[in-house]
Protein backbone atom coordinates (compact mmCIF):
# COMPACT_ATOMS: atom_id res chain seq x y z
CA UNK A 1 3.76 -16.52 21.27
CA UNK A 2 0.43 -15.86 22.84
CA UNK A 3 0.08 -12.77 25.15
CA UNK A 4 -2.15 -12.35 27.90
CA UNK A 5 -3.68 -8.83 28.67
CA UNK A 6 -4.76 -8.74 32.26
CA UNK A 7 -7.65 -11.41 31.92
CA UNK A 8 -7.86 -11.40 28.47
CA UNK A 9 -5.87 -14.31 26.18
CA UNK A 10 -4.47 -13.35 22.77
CA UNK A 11 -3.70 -16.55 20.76
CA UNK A 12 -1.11 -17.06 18.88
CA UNK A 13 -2.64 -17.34 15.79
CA UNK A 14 -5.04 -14.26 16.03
CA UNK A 15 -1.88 -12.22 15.97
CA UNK A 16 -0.92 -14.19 12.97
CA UNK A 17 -4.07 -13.33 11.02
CA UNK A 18 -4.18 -9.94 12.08
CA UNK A 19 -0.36 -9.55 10.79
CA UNK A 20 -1.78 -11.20 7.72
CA UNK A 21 -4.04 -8.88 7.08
CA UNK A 22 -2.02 -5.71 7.78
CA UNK A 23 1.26 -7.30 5.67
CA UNK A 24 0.44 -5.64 2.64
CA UNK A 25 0.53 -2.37 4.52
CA UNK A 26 3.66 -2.71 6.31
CA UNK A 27 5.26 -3.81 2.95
CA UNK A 28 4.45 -0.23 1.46
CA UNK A 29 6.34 1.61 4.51
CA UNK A 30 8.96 -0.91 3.77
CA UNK A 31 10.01 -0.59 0.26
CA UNK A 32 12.93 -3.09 -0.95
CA UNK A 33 13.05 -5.25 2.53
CA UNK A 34 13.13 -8.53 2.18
CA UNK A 35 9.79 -10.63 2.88
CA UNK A 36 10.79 -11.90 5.84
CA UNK A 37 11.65 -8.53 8.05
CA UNK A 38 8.44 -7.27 6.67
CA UNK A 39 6.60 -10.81 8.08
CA UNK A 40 8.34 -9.73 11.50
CA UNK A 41 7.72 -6.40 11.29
CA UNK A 42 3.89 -6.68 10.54
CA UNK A 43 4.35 -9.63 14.02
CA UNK A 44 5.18 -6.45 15.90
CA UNK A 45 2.60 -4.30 14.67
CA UNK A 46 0.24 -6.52 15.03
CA UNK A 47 0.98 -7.73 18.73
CA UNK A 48 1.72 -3.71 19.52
CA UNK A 49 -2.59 -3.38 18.00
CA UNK A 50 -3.89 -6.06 19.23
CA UNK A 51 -2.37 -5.04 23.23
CA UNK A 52 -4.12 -1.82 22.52
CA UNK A 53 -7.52 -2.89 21.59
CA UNK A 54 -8.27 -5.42 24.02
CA UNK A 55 -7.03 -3.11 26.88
CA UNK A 56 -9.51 -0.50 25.31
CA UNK A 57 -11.63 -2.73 24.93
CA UNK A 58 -11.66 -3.86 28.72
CA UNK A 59 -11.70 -0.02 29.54
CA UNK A 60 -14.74 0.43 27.17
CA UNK A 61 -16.54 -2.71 28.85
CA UNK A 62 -15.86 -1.46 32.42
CA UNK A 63 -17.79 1.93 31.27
CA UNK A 64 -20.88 -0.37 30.25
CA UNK A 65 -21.60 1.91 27.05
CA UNK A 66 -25.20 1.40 25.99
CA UNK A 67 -24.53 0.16 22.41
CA UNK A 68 -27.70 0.58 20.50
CA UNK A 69 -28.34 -2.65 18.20
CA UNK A 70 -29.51 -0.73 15.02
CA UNK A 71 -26.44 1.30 15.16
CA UNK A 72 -23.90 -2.29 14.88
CA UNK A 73 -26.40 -3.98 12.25
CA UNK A 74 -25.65 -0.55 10.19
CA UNK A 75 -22.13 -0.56 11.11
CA UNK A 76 -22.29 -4.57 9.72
CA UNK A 77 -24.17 -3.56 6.19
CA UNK A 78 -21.54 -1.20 6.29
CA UNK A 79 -18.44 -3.46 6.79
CA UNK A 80 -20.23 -6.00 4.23
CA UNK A 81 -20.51 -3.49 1.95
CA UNK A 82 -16.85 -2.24 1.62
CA UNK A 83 -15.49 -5.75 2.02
CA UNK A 84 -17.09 -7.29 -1.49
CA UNK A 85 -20.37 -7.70 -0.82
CA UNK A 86 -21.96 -10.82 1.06
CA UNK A 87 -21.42 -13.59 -0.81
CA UNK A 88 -17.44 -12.34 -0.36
CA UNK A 89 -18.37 -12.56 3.29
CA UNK A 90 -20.04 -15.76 3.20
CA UNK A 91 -16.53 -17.60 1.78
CA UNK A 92 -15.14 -16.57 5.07
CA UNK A 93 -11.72 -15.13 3.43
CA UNK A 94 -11.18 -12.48 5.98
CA UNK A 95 -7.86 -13.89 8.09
CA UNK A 96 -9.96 -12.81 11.69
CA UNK A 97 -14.01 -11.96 10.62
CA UNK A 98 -15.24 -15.38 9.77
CA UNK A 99 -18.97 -15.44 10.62
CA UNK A 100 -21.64 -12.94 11.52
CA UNK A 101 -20.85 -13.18 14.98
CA UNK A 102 -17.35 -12.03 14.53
CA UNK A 103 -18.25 -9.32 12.79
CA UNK A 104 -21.19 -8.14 15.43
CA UNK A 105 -18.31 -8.63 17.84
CA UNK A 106 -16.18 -6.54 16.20
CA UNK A 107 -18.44 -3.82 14.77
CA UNK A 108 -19.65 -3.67 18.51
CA UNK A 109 -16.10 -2.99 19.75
CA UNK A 110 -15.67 -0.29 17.12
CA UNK A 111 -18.58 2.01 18.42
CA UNK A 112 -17.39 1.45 22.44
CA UNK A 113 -13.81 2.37 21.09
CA UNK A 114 -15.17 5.44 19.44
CA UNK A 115 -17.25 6.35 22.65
CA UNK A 116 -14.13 5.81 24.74
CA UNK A 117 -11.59 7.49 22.34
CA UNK A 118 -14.24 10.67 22.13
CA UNK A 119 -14.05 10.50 26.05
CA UNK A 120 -10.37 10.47 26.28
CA UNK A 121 -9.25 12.85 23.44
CA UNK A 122 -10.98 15.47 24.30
CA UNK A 123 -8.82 18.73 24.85
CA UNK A 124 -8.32 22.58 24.66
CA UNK A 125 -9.38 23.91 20.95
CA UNK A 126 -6.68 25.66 18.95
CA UNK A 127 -6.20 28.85 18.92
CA UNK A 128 -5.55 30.70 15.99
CA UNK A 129 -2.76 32.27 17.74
CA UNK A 130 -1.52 28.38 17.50
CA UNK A 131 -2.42 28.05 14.02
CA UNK A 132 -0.74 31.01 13.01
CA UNK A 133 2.59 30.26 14.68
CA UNK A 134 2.62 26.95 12.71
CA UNK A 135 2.04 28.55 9.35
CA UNK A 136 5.11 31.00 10.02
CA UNK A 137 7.56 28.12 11.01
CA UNK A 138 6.49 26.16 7.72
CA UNK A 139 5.05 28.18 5.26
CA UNK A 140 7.34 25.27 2.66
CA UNK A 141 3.81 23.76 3.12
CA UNK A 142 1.58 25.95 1.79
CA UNK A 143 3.85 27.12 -0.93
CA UNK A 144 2.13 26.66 -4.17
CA UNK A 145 3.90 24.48 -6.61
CA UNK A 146 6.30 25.99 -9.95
CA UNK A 147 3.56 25.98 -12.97
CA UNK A 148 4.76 25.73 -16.56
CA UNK A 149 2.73 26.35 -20.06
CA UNK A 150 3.94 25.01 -22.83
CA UNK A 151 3.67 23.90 -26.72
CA UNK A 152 5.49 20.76 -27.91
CA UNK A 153 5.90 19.89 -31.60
CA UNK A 154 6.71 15.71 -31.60
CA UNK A 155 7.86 13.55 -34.10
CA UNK A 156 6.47 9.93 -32.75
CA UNK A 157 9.25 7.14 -33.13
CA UNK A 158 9.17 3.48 -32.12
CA UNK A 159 11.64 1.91 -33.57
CA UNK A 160 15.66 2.42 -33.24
CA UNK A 161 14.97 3.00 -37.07
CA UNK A 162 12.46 5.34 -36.63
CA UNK A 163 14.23 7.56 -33.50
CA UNK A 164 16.88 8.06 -35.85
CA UNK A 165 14.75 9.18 -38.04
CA UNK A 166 12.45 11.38 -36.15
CA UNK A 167 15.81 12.78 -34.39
CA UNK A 168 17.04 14.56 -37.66
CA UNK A 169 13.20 15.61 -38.91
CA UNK A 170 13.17 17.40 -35.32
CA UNK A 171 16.50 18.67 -35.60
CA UNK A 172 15.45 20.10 -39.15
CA UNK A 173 12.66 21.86 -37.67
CA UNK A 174 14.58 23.34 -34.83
CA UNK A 175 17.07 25.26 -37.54
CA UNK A 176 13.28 25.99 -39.76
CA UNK A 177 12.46 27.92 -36.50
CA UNK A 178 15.96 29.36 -36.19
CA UNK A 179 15.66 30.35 -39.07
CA UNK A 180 12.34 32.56 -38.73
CA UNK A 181 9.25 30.21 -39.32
CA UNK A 182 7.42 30.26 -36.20
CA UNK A 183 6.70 27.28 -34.08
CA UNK A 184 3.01 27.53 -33.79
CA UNK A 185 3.20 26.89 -37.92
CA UNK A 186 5.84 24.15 -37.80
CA UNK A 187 3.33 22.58 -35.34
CA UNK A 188 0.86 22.61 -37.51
CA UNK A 189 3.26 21.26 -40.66
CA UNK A 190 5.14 19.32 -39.14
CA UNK A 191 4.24 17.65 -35.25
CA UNK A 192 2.65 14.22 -35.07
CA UNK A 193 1.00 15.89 -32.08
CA UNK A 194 -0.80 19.00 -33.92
CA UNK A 195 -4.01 18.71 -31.64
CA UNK A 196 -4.95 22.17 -30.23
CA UNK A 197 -2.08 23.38 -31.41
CA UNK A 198 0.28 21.11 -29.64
CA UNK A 199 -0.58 22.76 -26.39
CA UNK A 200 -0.16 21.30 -23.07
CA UNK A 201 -2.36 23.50 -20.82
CA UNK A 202 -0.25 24.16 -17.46
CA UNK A 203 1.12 21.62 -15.79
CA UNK A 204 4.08 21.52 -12.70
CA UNK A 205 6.28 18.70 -11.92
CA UNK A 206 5.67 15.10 -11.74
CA UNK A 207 3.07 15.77 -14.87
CA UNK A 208 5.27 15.02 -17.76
CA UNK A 209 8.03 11.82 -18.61
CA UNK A 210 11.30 12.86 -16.57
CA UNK A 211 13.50 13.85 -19.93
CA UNK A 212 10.22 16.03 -21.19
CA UNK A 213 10.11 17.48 -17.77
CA UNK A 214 13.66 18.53 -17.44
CA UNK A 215 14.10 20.29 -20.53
CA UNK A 216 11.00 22.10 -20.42
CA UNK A 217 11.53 23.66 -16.56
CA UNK A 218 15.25 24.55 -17.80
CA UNK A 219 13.93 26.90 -20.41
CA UNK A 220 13.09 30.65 -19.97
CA UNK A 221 9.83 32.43 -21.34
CA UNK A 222 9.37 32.13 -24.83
CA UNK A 223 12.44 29.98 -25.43
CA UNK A 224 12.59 27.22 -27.93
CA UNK A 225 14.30 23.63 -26.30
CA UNK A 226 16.84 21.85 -27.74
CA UNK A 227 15.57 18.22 -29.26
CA UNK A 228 14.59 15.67 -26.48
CA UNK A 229 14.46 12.05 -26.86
CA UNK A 230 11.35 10.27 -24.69
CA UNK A 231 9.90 7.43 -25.01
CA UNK A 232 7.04 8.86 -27.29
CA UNK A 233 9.96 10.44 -29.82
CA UNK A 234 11.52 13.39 -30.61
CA UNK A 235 10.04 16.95 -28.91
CA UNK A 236 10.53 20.75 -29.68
CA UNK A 237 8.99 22.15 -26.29
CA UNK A 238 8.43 26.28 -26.17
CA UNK A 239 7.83 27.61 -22.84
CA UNK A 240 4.64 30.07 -22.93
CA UNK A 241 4.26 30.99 -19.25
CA UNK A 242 6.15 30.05 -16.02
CA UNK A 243 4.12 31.13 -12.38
CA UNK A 244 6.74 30.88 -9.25
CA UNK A 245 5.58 29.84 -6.34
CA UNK A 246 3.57 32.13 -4.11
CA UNK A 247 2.49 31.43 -0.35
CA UNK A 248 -1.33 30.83 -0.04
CA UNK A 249 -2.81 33.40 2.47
CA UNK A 250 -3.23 32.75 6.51
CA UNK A 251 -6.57 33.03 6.06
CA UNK A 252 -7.37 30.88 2.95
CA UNK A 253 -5.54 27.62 5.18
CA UNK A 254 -6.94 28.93 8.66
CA UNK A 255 -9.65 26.27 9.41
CA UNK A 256 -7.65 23.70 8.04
CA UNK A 257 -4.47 24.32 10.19
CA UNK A 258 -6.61 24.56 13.10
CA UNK A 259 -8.28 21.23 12.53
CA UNK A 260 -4.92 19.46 11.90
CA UNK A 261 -3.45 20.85 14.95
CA UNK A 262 -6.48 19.44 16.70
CA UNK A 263 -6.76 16.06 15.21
CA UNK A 264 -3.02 16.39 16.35
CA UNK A 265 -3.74 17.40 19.65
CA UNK A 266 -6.38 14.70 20.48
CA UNK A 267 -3.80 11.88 19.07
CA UNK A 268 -1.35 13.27 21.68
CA UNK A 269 -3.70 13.06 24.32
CA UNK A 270 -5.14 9.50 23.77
CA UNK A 271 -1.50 8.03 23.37
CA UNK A 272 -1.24 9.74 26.87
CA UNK A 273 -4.30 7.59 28.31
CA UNK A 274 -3.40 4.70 26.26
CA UNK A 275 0.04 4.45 28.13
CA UNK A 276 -1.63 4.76 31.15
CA UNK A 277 -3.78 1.74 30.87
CA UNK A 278 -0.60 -0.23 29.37
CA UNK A 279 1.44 0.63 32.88
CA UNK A 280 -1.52 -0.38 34.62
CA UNK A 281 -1.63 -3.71 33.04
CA UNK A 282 -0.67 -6.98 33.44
CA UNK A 283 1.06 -8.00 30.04
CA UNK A 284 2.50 -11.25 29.46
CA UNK A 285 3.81 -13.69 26.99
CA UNK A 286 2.63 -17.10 27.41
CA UNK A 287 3.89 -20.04 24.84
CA UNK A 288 1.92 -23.10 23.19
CA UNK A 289 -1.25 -21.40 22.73
């Protein structure tokens, strides 16, 4: 279904390429839906974009921008240049930008959409005052993450043959150490993994294979783990050092609050003139083109 925006005719199957081209993207934010609510989905999207640009793009003609022609054939290079290259761009594979002209067209509309979204974003800065009100309701965000330091000692299997094997060697080890040896030695006698002393550096979560991971942030300081099974082998994991969580200072995040609130703010305020144009406009759905 083509849709008409005040003058302006958007065909049918421009929307179709432009859901094309954004269907990988909608298929991320829509893990494990079937292909077809994700092709209908990106149909929305893409109808719901399309509305908005050529209204801001009528707004941004009506303003007669001076567009200054170096400025697009940069902007072109530019596009080129993160898009494969030119002879990428001369197989025309890009579902809307076909030709040179389409892409002058479209690196055009870019600038007057910047000029008019600079115009119409514009509003008060953020005070710190602001900033600092939004780092006492969620300070969850700038809460530095649980770091571990650890040894491992690991007796590599691949085979069911050799799990079982490397299971009772690191179960062996385990009552060595029990027994008083110490497990920077039976690292260095015994791991498969004896580089620098079988040391891991620091690491926090989402670093290490899940079974590795849980045993290691269940252990205290100084504490030996019982044997765990990955996909590597058999591990002995001793727990050197474990740093909690700490809050990172007001004034170390500062700037960065403030700009995030005001990329925020400016969003807020756009949307606001965006809706305006939309209830100003003549939309319509018109079939067979």
């Amino acid at each position: 279904m083509a849709i008409k925006v005040n003058e302006h005719l958007i065909p049918d199957w421009a929307i179709e390429r432009q859901a094309q081209s954004m269907f990988e993207q909608v298929a991320k934010s829509m893990p494990d839906k079937p292909r077809e609510v994700v092709q209908l989905a990106a149909l929305d999207l893409a109808r719901d974009r399309m509305i908005d640009q050529a209204l801001m793009a009528q707004e941004s003609q009506n303003r007669d921008y001076d567009i200054d022609a170096e400025e697009v054939n940069l902007g072109m290079k530019k596009w080129i240049s993160q898009n494969g290259g030119k002879k990428a761009f001369s197989k025309g594979k890009h579902p809307v930008i076909k030709t040179e002209d389409d892409l002058r067209k479209e690196i055009t509309s870019q600038i007057q959409f910047n000029r008019l979204l600079e115009e119409e974003s514009t509003g008060e800065k953020v005070s710190e005052s602001e900033a600092q009100k939004y780092y006492d309701a969620r300070p969850d965000l700038f809460e530095t993450e649980v770091l571990l330091t650890a040894s491992h000692i690991l007796k590599i299997a691949k085979t069911e043959d050799e799990f079982t094997r490397a299971e009772e060697q690191i179960i062996e080890i385990r009552k060595k150490i029990e027994d008083g040896e110490s497990f920077l030695e039976m690292i260095k006698k015994e791991s498969d993994d004896s580089q620098n002393d079988g040391h891991l550096g620091t690491f926090g979560k989402g670093r290490m294979v899940p079974p590795f991971e849980k045993a290691a942030f269940a252990l205290n300081v100084d504490e030996v783990s019982q044997p765990v099974k990955s996909q590597f082998g058999w591990h002995l994991i001793q727990l050197h050092d474990r740093k909690e969580p700490e809050v990172t200072p007001f004034s170390e995040v500062k700037d960065k609050i403030v700009e995030y609130l005001g990329e925020r703010r400016k969003d807020r305020v756009f949307d606001q003139f965006l809706d305006k144009l939309k209830s100003q406009a003549e939309i319509t759905e018109v079939a067979g083109i």
